[in-house]
N, C-alpha and C. Protein backbone atom coordinates (compact mmCIF):
# COMPACT_ATOMS: atom_id res chain seq x y z
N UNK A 1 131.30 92.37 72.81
CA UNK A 1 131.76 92.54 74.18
C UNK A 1 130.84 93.50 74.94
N UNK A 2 130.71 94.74 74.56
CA UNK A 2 129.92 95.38 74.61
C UNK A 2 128.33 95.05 75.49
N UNK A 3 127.55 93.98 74.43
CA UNK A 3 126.45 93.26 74.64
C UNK A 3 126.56 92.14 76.25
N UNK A 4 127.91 91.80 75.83
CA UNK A 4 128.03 90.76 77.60
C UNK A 4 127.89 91.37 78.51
N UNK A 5 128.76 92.83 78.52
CA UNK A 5 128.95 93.69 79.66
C UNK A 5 127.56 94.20 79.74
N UNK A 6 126.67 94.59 79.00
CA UNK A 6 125.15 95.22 79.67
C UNK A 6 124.23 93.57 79.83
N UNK A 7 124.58 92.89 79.54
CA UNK A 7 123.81 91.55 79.55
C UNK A 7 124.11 91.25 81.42
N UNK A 8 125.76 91.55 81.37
CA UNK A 8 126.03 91.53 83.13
C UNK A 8 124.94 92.15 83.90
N UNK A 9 125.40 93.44 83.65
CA UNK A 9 125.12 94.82 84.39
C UNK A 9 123.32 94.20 84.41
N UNK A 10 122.21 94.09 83.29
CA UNK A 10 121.23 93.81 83.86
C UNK A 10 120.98 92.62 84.45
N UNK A 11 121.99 91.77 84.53
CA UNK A 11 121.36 90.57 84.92
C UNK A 11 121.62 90.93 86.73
N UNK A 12 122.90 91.29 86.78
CA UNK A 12 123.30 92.05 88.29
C UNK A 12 121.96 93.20 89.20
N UNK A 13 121.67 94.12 88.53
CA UNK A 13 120.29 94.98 88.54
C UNK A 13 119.15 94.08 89.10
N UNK A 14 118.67 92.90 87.96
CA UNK A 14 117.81 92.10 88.93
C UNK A 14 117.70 91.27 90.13
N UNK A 15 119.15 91.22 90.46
CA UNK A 15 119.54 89.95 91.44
C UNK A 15 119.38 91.61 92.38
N UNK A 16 119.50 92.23 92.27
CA UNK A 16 119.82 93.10 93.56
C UNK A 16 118.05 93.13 93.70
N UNK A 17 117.85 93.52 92.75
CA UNK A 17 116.11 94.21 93.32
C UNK A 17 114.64 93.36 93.42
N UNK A 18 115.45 91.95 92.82
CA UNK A 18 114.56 90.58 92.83
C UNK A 18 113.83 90.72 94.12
N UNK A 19 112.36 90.33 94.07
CA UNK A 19 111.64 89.89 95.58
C UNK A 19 111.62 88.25 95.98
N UNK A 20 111.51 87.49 96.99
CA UNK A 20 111.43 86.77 97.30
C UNK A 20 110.08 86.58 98.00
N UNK A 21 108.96 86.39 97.19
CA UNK A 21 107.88 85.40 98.54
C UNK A 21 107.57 84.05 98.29
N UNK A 22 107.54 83.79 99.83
CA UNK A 22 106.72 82.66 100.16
C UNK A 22 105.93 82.43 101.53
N UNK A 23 104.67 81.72 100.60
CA UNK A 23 103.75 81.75 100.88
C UNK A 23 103.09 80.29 101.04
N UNK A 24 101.59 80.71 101.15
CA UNK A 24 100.80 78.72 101.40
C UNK A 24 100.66 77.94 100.17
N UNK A 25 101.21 79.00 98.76
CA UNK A 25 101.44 78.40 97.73
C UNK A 25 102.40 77.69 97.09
N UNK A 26 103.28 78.79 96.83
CA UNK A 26 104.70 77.95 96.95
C UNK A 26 105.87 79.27 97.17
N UNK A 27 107.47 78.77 96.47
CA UNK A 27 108.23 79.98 96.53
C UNK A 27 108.11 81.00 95.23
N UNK A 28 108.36 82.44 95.55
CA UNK A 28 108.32 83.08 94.02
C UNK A 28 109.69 84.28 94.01
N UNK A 29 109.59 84.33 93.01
CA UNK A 29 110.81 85.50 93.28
C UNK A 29 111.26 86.09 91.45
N UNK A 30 110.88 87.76 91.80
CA UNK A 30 110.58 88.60 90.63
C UNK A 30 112.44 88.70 89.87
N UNK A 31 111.82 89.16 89.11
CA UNK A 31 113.44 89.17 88.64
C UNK A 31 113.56 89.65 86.71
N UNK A 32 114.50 89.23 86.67
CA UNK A 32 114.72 89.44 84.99
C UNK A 32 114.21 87.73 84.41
N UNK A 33 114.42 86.91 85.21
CA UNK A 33 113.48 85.91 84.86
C UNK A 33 112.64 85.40 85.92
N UNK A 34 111.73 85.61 86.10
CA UNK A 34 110.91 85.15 87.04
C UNK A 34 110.89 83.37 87.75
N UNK A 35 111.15 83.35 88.64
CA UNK A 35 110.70 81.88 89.34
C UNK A 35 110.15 81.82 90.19
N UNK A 36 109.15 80.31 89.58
CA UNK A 36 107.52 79.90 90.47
C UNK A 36 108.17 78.86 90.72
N UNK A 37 107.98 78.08 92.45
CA UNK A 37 107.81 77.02 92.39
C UNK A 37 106.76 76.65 93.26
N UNK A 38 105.72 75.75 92.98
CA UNK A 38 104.28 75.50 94.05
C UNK A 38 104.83 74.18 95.04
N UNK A 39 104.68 74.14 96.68
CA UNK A 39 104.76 73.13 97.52
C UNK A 39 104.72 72.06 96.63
N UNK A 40 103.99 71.17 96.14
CA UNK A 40 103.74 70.03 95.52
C UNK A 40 104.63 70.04 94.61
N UNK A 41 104.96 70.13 93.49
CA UNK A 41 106.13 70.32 92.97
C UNK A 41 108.00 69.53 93.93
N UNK A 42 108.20 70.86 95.18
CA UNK A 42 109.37 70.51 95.30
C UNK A 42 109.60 68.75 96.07
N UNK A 43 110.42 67.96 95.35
CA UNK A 43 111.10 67.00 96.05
C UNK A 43 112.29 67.25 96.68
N UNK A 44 112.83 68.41 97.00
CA UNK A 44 113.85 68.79 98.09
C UNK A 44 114.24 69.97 97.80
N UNK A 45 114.73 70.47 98.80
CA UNK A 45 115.31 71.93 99.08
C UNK A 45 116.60 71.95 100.32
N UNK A 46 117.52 72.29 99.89
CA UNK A 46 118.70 72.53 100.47
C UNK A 46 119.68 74.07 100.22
N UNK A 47 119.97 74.35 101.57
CA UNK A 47 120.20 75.74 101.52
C UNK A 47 122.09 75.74 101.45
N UNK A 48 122.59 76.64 100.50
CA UNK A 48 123.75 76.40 99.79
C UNK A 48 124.71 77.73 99.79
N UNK A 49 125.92 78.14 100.65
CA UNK A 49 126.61 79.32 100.00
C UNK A 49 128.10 79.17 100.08
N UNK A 50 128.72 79.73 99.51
CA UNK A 50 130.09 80.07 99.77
C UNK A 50 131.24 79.84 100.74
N UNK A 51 131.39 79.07 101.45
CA UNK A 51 132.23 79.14 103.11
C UNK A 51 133.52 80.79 102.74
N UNK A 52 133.13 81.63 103.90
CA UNK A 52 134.16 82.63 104.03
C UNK A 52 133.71 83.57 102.60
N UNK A 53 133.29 83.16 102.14
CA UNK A 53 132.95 83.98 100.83
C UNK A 53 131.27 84.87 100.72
N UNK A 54 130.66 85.30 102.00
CA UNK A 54 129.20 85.40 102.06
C UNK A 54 129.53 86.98 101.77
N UNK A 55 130.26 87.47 101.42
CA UNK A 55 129.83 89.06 101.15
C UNK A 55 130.38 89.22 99.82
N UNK A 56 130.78 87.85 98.85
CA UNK A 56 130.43 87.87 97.55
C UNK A 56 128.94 87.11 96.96
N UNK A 57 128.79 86.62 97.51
CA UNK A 57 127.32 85.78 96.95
C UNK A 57 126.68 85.56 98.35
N UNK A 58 125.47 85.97 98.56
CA UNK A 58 124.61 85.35 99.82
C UNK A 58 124.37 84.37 99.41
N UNK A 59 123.91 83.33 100.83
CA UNK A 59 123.28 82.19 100.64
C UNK A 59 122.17 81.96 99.96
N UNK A 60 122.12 80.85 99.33
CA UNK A 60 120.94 80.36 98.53
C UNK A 60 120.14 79.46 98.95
N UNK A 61 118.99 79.36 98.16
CA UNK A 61 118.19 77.73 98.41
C UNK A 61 118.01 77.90 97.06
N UNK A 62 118.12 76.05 97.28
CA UNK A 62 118.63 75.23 95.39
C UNK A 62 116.83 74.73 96.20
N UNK A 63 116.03 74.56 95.16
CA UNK A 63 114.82 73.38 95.32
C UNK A 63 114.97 72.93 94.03
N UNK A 64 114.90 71.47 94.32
CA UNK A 64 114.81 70.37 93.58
C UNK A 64 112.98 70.41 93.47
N UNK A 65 112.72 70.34 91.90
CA UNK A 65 111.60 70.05 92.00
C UNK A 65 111.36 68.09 90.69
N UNK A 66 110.64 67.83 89.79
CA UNK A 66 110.77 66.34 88.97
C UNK A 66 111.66 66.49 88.74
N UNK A 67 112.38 67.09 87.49
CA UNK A 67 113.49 66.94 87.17
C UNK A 67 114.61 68.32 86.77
N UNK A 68 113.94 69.16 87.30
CA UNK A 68 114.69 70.43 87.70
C UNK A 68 115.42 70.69 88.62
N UNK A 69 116.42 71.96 89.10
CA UNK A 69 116.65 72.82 89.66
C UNK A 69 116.44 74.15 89.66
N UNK A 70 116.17 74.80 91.15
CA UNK A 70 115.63 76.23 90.81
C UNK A 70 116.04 76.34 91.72
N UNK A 71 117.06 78.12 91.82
CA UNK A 71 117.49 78.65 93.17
C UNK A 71 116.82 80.25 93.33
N UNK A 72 116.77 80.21 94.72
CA UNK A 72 116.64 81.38 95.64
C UNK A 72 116.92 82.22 95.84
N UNK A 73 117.62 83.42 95.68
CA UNK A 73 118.59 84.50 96.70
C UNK A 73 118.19 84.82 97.91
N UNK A 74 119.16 84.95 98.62
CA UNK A 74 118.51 85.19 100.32
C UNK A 74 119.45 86.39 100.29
N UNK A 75 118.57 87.20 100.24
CA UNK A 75 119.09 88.60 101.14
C UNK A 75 118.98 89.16 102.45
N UNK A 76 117.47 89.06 102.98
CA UNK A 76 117.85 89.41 104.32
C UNK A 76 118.11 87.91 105.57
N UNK A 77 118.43 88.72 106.97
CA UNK A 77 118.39 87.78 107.37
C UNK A 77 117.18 86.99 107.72
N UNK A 78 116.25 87.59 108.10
CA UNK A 78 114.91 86.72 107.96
C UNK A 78 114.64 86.06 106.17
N UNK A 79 114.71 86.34 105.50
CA UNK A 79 114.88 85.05 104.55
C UNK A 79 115.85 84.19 104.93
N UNK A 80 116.86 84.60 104.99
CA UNK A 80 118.07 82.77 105.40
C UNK A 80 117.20 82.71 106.35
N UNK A 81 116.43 82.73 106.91
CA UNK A 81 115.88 81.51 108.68
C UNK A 81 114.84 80.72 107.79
N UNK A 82 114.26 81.54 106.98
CA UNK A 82 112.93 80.96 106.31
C UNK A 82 113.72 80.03 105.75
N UNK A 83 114.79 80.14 104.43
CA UNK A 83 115.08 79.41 103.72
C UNK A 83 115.53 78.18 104.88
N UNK A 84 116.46 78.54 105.27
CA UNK A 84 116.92 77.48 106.74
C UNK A 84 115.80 76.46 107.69
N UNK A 85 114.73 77.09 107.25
CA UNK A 85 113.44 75.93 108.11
C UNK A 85 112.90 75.24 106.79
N UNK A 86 112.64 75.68 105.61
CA UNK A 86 112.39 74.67 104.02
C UNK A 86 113.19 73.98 104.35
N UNK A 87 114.76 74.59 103.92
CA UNK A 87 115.36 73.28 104.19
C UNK A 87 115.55 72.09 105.14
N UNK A 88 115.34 72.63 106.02
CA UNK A 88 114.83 71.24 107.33
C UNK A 88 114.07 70.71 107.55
N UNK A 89 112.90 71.26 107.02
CA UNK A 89 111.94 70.43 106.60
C UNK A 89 112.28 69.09 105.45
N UNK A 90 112.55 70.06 104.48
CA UNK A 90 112.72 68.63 103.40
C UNK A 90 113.79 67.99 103.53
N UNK A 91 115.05 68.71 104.29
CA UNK A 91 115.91 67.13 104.98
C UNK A 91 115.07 65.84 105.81
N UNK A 92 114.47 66.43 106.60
CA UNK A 92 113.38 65.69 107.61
C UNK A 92 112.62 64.11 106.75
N UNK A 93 112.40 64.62 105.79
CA UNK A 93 111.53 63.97 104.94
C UNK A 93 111.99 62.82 104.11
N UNK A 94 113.36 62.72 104.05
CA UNK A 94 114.21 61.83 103.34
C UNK A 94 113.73 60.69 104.18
């Protein structure tokens, strides 16, 4: 029990202090596990949160890349606009 509760606690630690960039490469974002994803790669991106529930989980972006999923955290508000124009983009594209 012990082990779950610090397994929480760091997994919580990285979601708080995780970075988010993106760039002309693709999205990245530091963390306790790191995620790359490069433009070419994603076949869609859609931005995803909680209704009434945004001051337990911020909004996300899920990108679909072959046969994966990989999500985002959006903390500030200039990330949700960024994430919010990916995703309209790759709605666009359907």
């Amino acid at each position: 029990l012990l082990g779950v509760i610090l397994l929480l606690l760091l997994s919580y630690r990285s979601f708080l202090h995780a970075t988010v960039t993106i760039d002309a490469e693709g999205i990245r974002q530091t963390g306790l596990l790191g995620k790359e994803v490069a433009w070419n790669e994603v076949r869609g991106a859609k931005l995803i949160g909680l209704p009434r529930a945004g001051w337990l989980s911020p909004p996300r972006l899920v990108v679909r890349t072959g046969v994966a999923f990989c999500t985002f955290n959006g903390g500030t508000q200039e990330l949700l606009t960024e994430f919010a124009r990916i995703s309209l983009a790759y709605e666009m594209k359907k």
